[in-house]
N, C-alpha and C. Protein backbone atom coordinates (compact mmCIF):
# COMPACT_ATOMS: atom_id res chain seq x y z
N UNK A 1 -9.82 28.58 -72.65
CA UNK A 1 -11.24 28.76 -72.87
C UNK A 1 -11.97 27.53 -72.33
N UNK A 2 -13.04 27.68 -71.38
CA UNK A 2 -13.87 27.02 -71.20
C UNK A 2 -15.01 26.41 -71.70
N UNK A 3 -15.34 25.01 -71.19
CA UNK A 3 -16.53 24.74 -72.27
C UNK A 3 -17.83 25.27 -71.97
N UNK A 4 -18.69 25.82 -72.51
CA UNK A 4 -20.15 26.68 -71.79
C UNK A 4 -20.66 26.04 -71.63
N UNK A 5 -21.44 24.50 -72.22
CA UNK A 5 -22.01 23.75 -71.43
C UNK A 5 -21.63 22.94 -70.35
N UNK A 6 -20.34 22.88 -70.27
CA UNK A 6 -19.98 22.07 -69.01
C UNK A 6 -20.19 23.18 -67.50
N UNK A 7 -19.88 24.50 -67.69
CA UNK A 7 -19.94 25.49 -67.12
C UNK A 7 -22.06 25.81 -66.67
N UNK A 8 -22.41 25.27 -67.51
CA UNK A 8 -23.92 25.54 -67.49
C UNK A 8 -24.39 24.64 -66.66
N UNK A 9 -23.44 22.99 -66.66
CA UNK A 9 -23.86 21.80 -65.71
C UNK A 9 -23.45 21.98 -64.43
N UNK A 10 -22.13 22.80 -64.54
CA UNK A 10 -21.55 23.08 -63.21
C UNK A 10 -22.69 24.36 -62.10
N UNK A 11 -23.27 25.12 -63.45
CA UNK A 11 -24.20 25.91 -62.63
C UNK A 11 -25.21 25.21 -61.67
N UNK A 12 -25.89 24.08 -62.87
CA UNK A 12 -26.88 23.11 -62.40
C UNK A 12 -26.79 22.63 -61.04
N UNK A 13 -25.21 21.95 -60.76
CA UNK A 13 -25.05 21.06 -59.77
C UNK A 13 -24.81 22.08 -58.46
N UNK A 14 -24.47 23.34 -59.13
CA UNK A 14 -24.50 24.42 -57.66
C UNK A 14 -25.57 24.89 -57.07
N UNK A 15 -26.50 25.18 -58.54
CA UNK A 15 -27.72 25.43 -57.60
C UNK A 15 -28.49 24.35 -56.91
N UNK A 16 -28.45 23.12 -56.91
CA UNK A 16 -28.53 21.67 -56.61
C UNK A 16 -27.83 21.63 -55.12
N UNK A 17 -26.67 21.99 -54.93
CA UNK A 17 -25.38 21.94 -53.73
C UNK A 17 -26.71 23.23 -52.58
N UNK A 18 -27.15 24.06 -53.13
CA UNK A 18 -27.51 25.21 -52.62
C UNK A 18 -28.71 25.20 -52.11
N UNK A 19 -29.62 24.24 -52.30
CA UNK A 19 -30.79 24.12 -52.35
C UNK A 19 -30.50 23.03 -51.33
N UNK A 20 -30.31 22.13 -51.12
CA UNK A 20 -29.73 20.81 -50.61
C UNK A 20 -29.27 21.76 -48.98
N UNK A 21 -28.22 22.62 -49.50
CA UNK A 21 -27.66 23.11 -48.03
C UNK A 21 -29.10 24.04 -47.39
N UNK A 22 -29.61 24.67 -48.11
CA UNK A 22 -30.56 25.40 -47.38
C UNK A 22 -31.58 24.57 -46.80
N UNK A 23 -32.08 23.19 -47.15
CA UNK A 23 -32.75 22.27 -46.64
C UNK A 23 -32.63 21.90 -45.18
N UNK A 24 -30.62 21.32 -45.08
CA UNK A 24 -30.48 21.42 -44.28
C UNK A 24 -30.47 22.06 -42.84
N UNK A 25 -30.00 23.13 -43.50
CA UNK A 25 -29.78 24.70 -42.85
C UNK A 25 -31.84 24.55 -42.07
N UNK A 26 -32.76 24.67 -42.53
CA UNK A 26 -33.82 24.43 -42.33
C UNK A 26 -34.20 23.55 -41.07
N UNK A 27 -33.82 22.09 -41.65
CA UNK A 27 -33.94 21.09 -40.87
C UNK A 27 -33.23 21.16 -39.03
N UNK A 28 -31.88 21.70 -39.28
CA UNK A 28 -31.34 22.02 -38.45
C UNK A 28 -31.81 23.10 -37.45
N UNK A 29 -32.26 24.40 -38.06
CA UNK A 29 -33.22 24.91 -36.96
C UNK A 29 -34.36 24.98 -36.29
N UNK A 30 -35.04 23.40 -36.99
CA UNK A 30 -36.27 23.18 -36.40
C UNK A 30 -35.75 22.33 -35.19
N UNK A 31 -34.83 21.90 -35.55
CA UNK A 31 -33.58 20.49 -34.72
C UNK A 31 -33.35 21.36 -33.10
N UNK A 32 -32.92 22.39 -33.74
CA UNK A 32 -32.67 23.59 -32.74
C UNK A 32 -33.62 23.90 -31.67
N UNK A 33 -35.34 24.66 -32.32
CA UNK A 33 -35.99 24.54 -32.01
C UNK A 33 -36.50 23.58 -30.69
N UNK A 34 -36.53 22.47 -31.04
CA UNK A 34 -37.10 21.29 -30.54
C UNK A 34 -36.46 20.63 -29.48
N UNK A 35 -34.72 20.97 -29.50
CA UNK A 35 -34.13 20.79 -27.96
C UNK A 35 -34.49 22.03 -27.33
N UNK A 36 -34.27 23.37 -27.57
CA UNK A 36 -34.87 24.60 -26.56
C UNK A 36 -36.14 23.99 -26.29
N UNK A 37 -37.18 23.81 -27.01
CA UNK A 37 -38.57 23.62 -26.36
C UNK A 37 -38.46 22.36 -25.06
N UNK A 38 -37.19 21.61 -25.43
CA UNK A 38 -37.23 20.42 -24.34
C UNK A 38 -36.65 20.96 -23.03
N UNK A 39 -36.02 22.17 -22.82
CA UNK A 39 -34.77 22.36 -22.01
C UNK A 39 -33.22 21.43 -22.21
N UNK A 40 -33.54 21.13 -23.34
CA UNK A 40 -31.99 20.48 -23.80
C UNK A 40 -31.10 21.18 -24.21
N UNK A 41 -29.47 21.17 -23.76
CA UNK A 41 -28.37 22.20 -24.54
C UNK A 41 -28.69 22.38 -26.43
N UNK A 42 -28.35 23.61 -26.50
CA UNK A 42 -28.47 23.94 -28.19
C UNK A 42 -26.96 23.63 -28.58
N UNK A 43 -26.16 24.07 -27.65
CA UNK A 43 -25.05 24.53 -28.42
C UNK A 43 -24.16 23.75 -29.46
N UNK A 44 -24.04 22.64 -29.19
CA UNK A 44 -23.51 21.73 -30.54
C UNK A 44 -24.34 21.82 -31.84
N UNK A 45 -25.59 21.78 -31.62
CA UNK A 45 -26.41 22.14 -32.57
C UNK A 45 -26.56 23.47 -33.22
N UNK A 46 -26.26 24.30 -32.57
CA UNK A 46 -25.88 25.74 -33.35
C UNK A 46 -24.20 25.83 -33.70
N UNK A 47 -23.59 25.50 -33.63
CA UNK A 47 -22.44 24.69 -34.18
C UNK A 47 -22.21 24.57 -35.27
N UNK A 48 -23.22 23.34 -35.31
CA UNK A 48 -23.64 22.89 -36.76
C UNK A 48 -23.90 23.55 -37.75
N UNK A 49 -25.48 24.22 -36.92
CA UNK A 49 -25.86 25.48 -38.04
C UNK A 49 -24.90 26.22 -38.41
N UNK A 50 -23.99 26.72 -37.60
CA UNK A 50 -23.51 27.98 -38.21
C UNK A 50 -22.20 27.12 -39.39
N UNK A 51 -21.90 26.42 -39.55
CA UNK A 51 -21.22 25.64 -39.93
C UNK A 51 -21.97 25.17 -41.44
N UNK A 52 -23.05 25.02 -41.36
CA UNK A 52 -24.10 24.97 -42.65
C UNK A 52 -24.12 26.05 -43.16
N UNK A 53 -24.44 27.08 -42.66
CA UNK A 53 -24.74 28.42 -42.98
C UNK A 53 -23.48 29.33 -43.88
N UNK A 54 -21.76 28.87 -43.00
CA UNK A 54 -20.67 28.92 -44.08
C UNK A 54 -20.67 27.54 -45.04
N UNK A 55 -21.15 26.76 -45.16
CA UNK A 55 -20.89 26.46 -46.22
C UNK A 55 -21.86 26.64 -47.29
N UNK A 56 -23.22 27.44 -47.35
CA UNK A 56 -23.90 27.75 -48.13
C UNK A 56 -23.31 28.92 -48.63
N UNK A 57 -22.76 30.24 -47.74
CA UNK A 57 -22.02 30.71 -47.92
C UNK A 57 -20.49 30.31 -49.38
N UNK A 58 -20.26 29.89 -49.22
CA UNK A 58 -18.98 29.47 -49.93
C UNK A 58 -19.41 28.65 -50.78
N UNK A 59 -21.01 28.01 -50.92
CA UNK A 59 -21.37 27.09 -52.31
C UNK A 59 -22.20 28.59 -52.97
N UNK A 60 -22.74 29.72 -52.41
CA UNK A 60 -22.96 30.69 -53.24
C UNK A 60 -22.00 31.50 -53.75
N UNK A 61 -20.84 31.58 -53.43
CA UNK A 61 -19.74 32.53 -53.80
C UNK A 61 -18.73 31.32 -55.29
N UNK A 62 -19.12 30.21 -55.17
CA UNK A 62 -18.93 29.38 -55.57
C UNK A 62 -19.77 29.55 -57.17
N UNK A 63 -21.17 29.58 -56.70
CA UNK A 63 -22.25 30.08 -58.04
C UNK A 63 -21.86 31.37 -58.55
N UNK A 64 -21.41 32.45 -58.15
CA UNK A 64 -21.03 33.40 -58.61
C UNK A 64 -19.85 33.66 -59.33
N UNK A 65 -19.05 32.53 -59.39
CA UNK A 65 -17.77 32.62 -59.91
C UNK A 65 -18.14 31.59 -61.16
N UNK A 66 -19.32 31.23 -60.74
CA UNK A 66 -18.97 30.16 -62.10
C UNK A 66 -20.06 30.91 -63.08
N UNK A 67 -20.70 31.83 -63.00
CA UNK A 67 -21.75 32.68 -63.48
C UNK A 67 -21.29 33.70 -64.47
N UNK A 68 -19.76 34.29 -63.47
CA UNK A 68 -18.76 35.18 -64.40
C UNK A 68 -18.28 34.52 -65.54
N UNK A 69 -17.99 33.31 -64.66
CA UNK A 69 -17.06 32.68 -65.56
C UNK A 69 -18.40 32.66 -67.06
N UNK A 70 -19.28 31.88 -66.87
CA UNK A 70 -20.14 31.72 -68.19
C UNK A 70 -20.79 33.00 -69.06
N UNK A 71 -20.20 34.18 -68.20
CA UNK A 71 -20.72 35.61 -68.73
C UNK A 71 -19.79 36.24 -69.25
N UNK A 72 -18.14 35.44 -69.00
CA UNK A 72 -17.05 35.85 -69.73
C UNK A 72 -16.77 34.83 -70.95
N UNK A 73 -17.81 33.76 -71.18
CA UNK A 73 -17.42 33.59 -72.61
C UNK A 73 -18.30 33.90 -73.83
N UNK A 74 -19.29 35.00 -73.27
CA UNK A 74 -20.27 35.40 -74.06
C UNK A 74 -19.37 36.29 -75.14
């Protein structure tokens, strides 16, 4: 058995992880943006993104397991 508030902090710090990556995720396609507008290569830079994009991926599948988890000790 798990503890529910530690499980409730762990929610905290995911939606924290999630918010943080989507920032990035953000930042990065304005990043994107701004070499196309130059005629500069994207492609390392979409790279990246997509590379942000799984790991928001996998910090939301991440929130969802820990969501069960706090809905299975109800």
């Amino acid at each position: 058995m798990s503890d529910p508030d530690q499980e409730r902090r762990h929610l905290v710090q995911a939606d924290g992880h999630i918010a943080e990556c989507k920032d990035h995720i953000a930042r990065q396609q304005r990043m994107i943006e701004q070499l196309a507008g130059r005629g500069q290569p994207t492609e390392v830079a979409q790279v990246m993104l997509e590379a942000l994009q799984a790991t928001l991926r996998a910090f939301e599948a991440h929130r969802k397991l820990i969501i069960a988890q706090i809905d299975d000790e109800r």
